[in-house]
Protein backbone atom coordinates (compact mmCIF):
# COMPACT_ATOMS: atom_id res chain seq x y z
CA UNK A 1 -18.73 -0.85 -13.48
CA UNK A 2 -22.26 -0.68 -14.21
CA UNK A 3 -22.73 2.46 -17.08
CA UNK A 4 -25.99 4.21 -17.20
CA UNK A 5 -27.99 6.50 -19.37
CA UNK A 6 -26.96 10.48 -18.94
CA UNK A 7 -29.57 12.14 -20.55
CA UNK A 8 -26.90 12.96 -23.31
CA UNK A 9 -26.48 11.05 -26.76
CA UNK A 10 -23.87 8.29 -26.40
CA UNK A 11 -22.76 9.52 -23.30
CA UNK A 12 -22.91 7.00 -20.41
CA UNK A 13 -22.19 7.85 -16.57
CA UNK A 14 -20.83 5.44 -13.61
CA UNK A 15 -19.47 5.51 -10.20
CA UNK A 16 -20.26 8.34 -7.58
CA UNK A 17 -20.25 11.63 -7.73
CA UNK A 18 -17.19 13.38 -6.22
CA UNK A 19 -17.22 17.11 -5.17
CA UNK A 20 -14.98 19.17 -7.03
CA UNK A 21 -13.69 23.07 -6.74
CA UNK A 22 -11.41 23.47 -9.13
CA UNK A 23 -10.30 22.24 -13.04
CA UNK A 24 -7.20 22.85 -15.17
CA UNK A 25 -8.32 24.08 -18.71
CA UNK A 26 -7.02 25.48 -21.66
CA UNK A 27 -7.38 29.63 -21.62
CA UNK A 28 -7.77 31.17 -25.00
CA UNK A 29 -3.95 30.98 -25.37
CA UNK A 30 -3.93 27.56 -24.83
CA UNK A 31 -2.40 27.67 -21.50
CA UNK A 32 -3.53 25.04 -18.64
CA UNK A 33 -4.55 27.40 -16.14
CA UNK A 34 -6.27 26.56 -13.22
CA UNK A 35 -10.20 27.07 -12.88
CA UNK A 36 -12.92 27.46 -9.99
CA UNK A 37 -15.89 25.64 -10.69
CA UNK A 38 -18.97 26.16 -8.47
CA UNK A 39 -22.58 25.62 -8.68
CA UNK A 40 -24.81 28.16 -8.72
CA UNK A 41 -27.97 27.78 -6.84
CA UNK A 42 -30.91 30.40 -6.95
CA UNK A 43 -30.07 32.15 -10.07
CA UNK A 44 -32.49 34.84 -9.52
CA UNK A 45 -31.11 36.18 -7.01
CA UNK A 46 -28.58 38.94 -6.33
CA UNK A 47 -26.11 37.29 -4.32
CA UNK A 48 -26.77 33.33 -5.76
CA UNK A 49 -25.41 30.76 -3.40
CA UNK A 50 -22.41 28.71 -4.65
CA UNK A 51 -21.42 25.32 -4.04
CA UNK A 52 -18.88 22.64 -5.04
CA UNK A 53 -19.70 21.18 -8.27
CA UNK A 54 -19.87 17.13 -8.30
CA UNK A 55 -17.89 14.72 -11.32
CA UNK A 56 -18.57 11.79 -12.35
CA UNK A 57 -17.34 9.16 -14.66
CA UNK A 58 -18.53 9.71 -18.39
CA UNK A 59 -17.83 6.72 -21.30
CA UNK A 60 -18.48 7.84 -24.86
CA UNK A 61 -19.82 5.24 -27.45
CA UNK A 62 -15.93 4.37 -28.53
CA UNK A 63 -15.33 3.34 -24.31
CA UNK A 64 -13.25 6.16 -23.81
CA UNK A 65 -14.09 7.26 -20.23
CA UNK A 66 -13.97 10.64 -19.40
CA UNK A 67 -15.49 13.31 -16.45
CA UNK A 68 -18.70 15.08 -16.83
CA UNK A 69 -19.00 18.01 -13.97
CA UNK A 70 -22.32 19.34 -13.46
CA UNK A 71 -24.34 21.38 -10.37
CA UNK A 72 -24.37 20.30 -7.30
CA UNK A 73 -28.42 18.64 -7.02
CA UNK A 74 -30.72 18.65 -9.87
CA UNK A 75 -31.55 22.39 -9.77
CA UNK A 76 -27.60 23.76 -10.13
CA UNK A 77 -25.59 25.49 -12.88
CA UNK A 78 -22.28 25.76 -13.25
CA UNK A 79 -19.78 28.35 -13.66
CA UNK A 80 -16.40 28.14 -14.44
CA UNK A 81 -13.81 30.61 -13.62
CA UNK A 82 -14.85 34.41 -13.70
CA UNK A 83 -17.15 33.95 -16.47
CA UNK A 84 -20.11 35.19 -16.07
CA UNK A 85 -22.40 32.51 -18.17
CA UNK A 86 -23.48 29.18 -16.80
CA UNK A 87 -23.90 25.77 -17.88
CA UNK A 88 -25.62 22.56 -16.85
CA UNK A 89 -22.86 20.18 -17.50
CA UNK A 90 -19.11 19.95 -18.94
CA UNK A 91 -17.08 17.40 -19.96
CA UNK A 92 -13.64 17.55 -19.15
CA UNK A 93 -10.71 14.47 -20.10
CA UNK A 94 -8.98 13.35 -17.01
CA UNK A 95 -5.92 15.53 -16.45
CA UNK A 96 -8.39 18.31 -16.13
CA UNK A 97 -9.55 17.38 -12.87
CA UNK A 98 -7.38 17.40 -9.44
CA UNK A 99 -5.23 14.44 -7.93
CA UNK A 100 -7.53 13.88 -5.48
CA UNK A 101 -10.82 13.71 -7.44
CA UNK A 102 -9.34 11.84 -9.88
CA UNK A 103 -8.48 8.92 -7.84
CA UNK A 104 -11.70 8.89 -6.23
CA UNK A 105 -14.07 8.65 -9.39
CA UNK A 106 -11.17 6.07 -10.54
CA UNK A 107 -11.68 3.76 -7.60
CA UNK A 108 -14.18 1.29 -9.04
CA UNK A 109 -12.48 0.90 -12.64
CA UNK A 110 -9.77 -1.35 -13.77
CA UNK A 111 -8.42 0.79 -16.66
CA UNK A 112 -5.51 1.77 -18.33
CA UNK A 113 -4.98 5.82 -19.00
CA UNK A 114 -4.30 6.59 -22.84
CA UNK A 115 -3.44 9.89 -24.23
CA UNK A 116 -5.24 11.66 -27.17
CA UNK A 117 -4.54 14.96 -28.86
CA UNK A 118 -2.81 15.98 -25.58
CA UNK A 119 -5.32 14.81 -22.90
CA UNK A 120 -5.39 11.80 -20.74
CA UNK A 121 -8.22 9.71 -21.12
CA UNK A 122 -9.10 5.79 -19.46
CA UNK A 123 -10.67 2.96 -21.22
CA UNK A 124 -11.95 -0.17 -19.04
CA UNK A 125 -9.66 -3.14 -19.38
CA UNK A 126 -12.69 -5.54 -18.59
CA UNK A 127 -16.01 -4.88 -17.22
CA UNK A 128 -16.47 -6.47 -14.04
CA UNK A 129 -20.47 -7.51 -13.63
CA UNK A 130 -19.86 -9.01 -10.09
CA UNK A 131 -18.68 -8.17 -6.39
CA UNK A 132 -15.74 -9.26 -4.92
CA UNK A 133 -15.92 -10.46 -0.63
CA UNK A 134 -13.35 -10.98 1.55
CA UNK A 135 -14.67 -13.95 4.16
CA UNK A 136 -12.09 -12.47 6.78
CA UNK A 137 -13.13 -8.85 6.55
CA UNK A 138 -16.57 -9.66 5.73
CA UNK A 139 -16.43 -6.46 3.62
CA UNK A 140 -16.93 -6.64 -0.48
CA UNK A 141 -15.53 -4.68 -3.22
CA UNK A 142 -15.95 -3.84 -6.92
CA UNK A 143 -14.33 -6.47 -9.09
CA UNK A 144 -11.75 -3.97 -10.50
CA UNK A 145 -10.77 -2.53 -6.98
CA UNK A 146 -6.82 -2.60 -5.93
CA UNK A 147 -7.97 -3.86 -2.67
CA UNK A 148 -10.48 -6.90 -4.19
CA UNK A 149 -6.95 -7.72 -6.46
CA UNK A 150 -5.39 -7.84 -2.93
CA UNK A 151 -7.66 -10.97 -1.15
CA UNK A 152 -5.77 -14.11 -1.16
CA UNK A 153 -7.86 -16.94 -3.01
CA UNK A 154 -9.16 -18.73 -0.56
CA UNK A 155 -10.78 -15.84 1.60
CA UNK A 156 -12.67 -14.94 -1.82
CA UNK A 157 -16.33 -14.94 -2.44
CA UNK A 158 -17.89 -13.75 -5.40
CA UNK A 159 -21.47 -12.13 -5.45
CA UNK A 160 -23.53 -11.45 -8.80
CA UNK A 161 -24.98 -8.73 -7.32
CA UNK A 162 -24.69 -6.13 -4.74
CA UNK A 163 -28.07 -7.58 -2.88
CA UNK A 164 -26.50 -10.53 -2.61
CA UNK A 165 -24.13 -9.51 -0.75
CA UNK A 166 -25.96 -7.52 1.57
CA UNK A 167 -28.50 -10.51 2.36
CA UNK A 168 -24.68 -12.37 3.22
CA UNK A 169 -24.03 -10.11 5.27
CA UNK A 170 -21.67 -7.99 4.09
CA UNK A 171 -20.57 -4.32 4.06
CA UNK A 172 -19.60 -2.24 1.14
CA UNK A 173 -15.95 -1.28 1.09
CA UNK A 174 -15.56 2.51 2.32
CA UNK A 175 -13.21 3.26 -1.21
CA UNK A 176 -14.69 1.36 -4.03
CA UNK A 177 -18.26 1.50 -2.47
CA UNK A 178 -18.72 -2.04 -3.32
């Protein structure tokens, strides 16, 4: 996966964002209770308009990969739960987030899930710089994709980058986004 700068010290983001409505956190008890998070467009306003907020892969400087949930486009908050105050960004470890979401965001990554001080976290068995095609499909993947790990050897073509494969003639996978 290629990493990026987030804006944040040490704090690198990959992958697509994924919608997400709801998180399990900690309450003040220390109870996993389950959260709505929304974004909160228009601030000014009486009745703000809410939205889904999106996640997104987040690796800290030590590789441990993560979720950081912000608003919805550039201009949204969000707000978690009843609260009343907003934020432009949380990070969250992995069990936080639903099933769902979590497999999505995990797609492109070949990783294996650790646990730390009672949270699940991932760290990226290898980084995968190159694009995986399947000459039968004509579709290509991500290198650490469960479907690229599925295409028999001789049907495989590797691309450096995903231009290359384009100007082949290939399509990006509709899971791993290729």
């Amino acid at each position: 996966m290629i990493w990026r700068e987030s804006g944040v010290p040490s704090i690198k983001v990959g992958g697509k964002y994924v919608p997400v409505k709801t998180l399990f956190l900690k309450d003040k008890w220390g109870q996993k209770k389950r959260f709505r998070v929304q974004t909160i467009l228009n601030l000014k306003e009486k009745k703000p308009h809410y939205t889904p907020a999106w996640a997104q892969l987040a690796r800290d400087s030590k590789g441990k990969i993560g979720a950081i949930v912000a608003g919805a486009h550039s201009s949204g908050w969000i707000r978690v739960g009843s609260s009343r105050e907003t934020q432009p960004y949380i990070f969250v470890s992995l069990d936080a987030l639903p099933k769902k979401v979590r497999k999505k965001l995990l797609v492109p990554l070949d990783y294996e899930l650790i646990e730390e001080e009672g949270t699940i976290l991932a760290k990226e068995k290898k980084e995968y710089p190159w694009y995986v095609g399947n000459l039968k499909s004509r579709l290509f993947h991500e290198a650490g994709c469960w479907q690229a790990k599925r295409i028999k050897s001789e049907n495989k073509i590797i691309f450096k980058t995903k231009k290359e494969a384009f100007k082949a003639g290939y399509t990006p996978h509709k899971l791993c986004g290729g």
